[in-house]
C-alpha atoms as a PDB file:
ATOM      1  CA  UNK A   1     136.977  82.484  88.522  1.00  0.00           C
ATOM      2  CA  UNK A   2     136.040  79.983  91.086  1.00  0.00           C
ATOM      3  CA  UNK A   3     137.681  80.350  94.484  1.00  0.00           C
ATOM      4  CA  UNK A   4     140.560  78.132  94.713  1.00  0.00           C
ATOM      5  CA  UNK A   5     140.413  74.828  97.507  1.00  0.00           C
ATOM      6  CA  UNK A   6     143.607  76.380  98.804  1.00  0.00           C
ATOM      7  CA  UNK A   7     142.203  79.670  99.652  1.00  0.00           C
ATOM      8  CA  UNK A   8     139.266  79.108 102.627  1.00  0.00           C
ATOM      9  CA  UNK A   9     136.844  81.246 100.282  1.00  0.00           C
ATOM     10  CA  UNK A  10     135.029  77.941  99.424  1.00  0.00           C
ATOM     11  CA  UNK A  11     134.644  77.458 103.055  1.00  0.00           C
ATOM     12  CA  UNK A  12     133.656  80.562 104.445  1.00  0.00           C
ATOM     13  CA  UNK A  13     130.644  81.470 107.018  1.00  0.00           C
ATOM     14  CA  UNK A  14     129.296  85.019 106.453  1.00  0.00           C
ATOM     15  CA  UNK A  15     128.545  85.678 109.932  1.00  0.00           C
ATOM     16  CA  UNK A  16     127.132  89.777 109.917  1.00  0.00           C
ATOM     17  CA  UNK A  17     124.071  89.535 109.193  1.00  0.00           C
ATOM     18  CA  UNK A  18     123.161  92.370 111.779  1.00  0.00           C
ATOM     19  CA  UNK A  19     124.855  94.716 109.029  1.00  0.00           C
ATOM     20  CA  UNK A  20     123.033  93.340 105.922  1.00  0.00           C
ATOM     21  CA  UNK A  21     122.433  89.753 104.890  1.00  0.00           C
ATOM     22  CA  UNK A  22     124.037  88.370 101.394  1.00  0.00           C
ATOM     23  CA  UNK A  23     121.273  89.227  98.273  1.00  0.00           C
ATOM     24  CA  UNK A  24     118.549  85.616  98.473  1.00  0.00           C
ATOM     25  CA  UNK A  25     118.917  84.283  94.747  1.00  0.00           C
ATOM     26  CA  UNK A  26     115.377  84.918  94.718  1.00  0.00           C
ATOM     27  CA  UNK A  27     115.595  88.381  95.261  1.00  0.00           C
ATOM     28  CA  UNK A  28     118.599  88.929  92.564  1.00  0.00           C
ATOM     29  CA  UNK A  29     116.210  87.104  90.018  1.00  0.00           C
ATOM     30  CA  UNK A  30     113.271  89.405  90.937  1.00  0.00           C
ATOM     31  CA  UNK A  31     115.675  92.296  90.403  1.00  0.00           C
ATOM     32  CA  UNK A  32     116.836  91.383  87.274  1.00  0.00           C
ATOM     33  CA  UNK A  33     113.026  91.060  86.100  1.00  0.00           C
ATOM     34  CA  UNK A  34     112.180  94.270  87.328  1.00  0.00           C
ATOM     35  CA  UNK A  35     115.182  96.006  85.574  1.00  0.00           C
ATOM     36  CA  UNK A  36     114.516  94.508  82.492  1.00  0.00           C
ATOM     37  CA  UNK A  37     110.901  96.362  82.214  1.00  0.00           C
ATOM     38  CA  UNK A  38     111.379  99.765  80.562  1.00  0.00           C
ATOM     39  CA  UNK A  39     108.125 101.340  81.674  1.00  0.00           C
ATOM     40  CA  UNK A  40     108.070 104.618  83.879  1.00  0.00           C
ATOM     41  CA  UNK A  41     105.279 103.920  86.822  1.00  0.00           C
ATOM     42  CA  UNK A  42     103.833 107.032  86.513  1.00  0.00           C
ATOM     43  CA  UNK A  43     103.500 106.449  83.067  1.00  0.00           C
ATOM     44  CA  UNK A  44     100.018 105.688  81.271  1.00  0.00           C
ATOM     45  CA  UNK A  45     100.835 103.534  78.286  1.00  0.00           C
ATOM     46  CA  UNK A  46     101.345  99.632  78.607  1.00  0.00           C
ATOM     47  CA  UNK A  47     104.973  99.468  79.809  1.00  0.00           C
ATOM     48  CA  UNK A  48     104.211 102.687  82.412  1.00  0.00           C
ATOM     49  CA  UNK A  49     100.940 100.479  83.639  1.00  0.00           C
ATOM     50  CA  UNK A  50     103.060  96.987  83.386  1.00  0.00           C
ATOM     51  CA  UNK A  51     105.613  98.609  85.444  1.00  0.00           C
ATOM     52  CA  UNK A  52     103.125 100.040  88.314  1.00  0.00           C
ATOM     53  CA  UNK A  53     101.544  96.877  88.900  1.00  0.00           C
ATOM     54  CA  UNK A  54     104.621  95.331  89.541  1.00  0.00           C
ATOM     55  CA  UNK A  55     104.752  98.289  92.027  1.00  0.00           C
ATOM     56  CA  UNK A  56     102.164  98.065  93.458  1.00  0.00           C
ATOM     57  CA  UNK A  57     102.231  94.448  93.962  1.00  0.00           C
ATOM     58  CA  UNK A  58     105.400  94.677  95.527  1.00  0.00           C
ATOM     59  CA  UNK A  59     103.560  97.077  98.391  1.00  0.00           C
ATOM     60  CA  UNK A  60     100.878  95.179  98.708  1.00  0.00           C
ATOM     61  CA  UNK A  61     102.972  92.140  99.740  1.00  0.00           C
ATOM     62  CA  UNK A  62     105.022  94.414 102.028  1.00  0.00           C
ATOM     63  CA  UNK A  63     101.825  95.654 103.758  1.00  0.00           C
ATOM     64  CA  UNK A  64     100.400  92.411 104.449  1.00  0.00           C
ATOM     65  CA  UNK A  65     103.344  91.270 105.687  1.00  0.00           C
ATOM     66  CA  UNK A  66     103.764  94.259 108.229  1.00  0.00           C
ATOM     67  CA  UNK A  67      99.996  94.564 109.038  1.00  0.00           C
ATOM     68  CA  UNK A  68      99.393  98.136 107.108  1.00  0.00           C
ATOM     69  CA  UNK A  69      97.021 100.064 104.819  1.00  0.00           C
ATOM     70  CA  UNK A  70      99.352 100.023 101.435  1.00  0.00           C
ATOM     71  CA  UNK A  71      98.518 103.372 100.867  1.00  0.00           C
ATOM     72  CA  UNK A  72     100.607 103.934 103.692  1.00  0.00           C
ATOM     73  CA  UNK A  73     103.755 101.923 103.011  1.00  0.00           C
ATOM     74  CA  UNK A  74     106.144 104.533 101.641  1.00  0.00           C
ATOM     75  CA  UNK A  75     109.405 103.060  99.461  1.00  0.00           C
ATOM     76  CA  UNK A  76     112.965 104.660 100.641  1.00  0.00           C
ATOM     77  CA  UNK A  77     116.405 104.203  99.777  1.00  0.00           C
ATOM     78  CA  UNK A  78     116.485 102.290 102.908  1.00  0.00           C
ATOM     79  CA  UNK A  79     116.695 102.460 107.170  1.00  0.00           C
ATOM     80  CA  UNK A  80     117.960 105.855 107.446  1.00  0.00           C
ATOM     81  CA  UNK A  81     115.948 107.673 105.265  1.00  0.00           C
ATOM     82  CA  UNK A  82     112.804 105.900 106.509  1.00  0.00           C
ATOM     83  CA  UNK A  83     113.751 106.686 110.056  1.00  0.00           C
ATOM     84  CA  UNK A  84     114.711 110.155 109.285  1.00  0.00           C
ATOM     85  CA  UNK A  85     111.335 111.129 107.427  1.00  0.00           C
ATOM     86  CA  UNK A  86     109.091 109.871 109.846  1.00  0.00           C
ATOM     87  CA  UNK A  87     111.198 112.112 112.674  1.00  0.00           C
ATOM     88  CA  UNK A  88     110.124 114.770 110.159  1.00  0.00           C
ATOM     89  CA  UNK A  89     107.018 113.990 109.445  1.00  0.00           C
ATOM     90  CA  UNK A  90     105.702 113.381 112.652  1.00  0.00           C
ATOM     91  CA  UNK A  91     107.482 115.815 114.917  1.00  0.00           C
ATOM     92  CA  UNK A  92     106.011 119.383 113.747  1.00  0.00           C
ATOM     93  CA  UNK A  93     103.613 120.490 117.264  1.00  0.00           C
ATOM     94  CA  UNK A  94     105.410 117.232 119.483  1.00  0.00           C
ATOM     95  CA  UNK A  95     108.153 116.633 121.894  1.00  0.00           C
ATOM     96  CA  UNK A  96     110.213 113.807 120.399  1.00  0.00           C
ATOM     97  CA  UNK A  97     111.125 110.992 122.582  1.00  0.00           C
ATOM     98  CA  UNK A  98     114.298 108.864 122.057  1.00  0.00           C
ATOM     99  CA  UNK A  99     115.697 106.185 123.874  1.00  0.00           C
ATOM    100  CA  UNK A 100     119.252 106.228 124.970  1.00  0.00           C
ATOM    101  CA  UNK A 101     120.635 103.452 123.018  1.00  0.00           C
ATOM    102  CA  UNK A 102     119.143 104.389 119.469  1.00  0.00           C
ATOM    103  CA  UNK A 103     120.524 104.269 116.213  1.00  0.00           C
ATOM    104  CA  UNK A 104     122.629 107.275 114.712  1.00  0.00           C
ATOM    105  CA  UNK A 105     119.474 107.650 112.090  1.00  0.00           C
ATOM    106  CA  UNK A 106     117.450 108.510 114.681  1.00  0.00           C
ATOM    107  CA  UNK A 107     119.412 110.380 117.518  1.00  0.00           C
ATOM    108  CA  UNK A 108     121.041 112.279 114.355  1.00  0.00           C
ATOM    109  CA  UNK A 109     117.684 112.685 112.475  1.00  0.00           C
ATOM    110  CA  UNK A 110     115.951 114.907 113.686  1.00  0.00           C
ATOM    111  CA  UNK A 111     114.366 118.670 112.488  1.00  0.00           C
ATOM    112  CA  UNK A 112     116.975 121.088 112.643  1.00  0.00           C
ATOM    113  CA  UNK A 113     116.647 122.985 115.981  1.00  0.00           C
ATOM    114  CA  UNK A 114     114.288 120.135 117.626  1.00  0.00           C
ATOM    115  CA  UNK A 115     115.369 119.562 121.309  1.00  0.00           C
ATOM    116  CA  UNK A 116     115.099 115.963 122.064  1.00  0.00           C
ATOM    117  CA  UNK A 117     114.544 113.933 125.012  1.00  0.00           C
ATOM    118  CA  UNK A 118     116.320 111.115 126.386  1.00  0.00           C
ATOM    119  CA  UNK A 119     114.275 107.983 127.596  1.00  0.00           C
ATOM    120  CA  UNK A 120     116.975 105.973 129.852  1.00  0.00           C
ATOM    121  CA  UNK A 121     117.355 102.304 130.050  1.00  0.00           C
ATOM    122  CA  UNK A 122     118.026  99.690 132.577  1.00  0.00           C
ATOM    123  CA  UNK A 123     121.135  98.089 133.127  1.00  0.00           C
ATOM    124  CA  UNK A 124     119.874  94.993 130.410  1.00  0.00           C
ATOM    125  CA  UNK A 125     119.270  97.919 128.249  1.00  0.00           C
ATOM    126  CA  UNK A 126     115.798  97.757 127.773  1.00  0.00           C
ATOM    127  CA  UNK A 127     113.491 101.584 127.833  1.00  0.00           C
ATOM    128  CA  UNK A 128     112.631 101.923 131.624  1.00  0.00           C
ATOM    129  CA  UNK A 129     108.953 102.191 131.548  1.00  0.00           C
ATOM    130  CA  UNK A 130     108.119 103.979 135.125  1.00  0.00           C
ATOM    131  CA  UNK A 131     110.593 106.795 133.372  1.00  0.00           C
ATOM    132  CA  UNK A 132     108.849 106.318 130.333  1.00  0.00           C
ATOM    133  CA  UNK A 133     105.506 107.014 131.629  1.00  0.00           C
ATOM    134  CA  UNK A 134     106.677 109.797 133.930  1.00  0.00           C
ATOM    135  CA  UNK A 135     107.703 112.050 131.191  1.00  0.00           C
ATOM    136  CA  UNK A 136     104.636 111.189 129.280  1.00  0.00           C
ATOM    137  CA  UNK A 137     102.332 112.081 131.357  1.00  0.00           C
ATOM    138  CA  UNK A 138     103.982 115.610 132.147  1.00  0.00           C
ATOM    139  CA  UNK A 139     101.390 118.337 133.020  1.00  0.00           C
ATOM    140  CA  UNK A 140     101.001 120.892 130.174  1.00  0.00           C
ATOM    141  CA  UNK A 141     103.403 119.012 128.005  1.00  0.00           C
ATOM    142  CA  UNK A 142     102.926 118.593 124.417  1.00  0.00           C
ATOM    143  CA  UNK A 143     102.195 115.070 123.081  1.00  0.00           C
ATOM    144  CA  UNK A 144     104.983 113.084 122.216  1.00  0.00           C
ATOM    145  CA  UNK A 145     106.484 111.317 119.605  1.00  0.00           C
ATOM    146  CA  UNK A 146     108.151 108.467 120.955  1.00  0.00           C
ATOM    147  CA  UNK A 147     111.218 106.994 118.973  1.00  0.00           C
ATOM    148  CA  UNK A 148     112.431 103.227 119.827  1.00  0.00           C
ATOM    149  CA  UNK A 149     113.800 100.083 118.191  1.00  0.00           C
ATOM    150  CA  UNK A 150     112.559  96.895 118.437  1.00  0.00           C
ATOM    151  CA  UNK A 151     115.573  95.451 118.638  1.00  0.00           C
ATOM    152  CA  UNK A 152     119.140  96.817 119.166  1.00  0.00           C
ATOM    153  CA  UNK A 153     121.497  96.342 116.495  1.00  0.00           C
ATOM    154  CA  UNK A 154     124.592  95.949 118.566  1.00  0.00           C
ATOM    155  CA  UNK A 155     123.612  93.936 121.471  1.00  0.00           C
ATOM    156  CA  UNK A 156     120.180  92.595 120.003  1.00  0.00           C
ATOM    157  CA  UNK A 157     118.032  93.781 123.171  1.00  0.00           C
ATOM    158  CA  UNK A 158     114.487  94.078 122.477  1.00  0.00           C
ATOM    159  CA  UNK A 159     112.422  96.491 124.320  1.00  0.00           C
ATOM    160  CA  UNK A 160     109.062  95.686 125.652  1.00  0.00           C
ATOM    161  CA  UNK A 161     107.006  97.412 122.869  1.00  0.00           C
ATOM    162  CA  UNK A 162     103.338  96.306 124.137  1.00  0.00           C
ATOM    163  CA  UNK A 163     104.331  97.801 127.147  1.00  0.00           C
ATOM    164  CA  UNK A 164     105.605 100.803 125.588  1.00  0.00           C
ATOM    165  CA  UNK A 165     102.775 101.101 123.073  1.00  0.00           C
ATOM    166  CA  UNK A 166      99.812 100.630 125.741  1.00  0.00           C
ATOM    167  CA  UNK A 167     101.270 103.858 127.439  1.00  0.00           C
ATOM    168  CA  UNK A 168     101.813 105.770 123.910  1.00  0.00           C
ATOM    169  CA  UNK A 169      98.324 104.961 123.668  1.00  0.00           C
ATOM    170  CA  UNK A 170      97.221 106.172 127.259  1.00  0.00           C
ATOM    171  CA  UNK A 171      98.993 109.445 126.906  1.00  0.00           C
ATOM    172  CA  UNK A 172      98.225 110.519 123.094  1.00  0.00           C
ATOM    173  CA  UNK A 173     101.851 109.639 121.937  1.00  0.00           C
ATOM    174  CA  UNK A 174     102.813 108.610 118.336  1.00  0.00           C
ATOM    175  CA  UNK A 175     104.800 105.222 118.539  1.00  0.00           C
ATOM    176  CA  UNK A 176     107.394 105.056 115.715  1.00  0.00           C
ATOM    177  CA  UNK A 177     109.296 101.829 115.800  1.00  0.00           C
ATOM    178  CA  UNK A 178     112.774 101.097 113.938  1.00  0.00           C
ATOM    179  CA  UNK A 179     112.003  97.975 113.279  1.00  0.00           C
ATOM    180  CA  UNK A 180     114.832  97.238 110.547  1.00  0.00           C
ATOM    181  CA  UNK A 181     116.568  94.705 112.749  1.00  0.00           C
ATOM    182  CA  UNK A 182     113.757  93.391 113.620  1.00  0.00           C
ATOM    183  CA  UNK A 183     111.427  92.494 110.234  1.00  0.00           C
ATOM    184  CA  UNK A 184     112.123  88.971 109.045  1.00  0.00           C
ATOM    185  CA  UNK A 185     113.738  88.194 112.693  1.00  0.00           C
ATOM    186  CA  UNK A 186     110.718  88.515 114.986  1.00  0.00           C
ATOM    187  CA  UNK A 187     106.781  89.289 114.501  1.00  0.00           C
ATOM    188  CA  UNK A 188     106.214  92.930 113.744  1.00  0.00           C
ATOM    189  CA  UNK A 189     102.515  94.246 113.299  1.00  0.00           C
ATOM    190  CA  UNK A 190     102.270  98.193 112.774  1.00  0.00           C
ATOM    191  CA  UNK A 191      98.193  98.305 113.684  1.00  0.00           C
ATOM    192  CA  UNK A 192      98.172  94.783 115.913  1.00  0.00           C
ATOM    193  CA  UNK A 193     101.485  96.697 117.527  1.00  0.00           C
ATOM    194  CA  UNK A 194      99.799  99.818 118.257  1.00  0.00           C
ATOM    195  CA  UNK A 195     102.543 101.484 116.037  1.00  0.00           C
ATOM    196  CA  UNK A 196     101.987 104.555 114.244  1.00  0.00           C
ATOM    197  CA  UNK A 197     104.956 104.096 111.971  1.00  0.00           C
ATOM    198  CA  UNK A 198     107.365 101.500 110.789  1.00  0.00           C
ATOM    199  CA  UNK A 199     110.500 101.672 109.383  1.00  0.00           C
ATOM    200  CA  UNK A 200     112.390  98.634 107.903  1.00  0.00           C
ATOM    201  CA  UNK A 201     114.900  98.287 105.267  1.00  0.00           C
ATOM    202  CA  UNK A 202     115.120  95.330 102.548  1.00  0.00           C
ATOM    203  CA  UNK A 203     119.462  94.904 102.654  1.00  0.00           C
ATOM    204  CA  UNK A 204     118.670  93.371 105.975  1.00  0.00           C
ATOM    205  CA  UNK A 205     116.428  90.491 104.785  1.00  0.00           C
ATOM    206  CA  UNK A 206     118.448  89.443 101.894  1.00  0.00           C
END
């Protein structure tokens, strides 16, 4: 039923987009498309190969978009995960590298029994990059895997990442970027970045 005049529904302004933005029309009709194929993608008859081109397709445009190899764009259930398995992935023979203000997913996520560090910020909240470098370039250390988002999800501070990513580059360090408040709001280029991983999330683009 149709909201009534008297109840403010008609006129309402969905203001949180920071937590997830309302489904595009578009997207809900691409959905509906996909859901409506019966195929298994890993299946080798006609509805298994219709269904893994739409796939596919869908990673290719995602890749373009974010300046990667598809063979590289993984599909998640979403921000968390995608944070969490590159913590996983990556971390094995590294120190891991977070900044102070991160997201749960990734101050939470990582390997059992991994010790991580804490990269500080200044008082606008952005990484401080003399503290930055200092523990990168650490005598003896182990390379790092550095762990940052582009921009913050609560006060919507972005950190300087070319900054950041020309001294991951100096000192050996894998840059992974949370970039799920950031895709669809700003540029974000994974190679053009100097990112080694991405993560993103599709709730937050509609």
């Amino acid at each position: 039923m149709p909201p009534s005049p008297d109840d403010g529904a008609a006129h309402a302004v969905y203001l949180d987009a920071n937590a997830t933005e309302p489904l595009r029309p578009s997207a809900a009709t691409a959905m509906l498309e996909a859901a409506a194929l019966a195929g298994n993608p890993s299946s080798v008859h006609a509805q298994g190969r219709k269904a893994r081109a739409l796939l596919e397709d869908a990673r290719a445009v995602i890749a373009r978009r974010l300046d990667a190899d598809p063979l590289n764009c993984v599909f998640t259930s979403g921000g968390t995960e995608a944070n969490v398995l590159a913590l996983h992935g990556f971390a094995p023979g590294r120190r891991i590298l977070v900044g102070r203000t991160e997201h749960d997913a990734v101050r939470r996520g990582a390997p059992e029994g991994a010790a991580l560090e804490w990269l500080e910020v200044d008082a606008s909240g952005q990484v401080r990059l003399d503290l930055l470098e200092e523990t990168l370039a650490r005598p003896h250390a182990l390379p790092a895997l550095v762990c940052l988002m582009l921009a913050n999800n609560e006060t919507g501070v972005l950190h300087p990442m070319a900054e950041v990513a020309r001294l991951c580059a100096r000192y050996g360090a894998h840059l992974h970027g949370d970039a799920v408040q950031a895709v669809g709001r700003i540029d974000v280029a994974l190679h053009a970045g100097g990112f080694g991983s991405l993560a993103c999330s599709g709730h937050k683009l509609g």
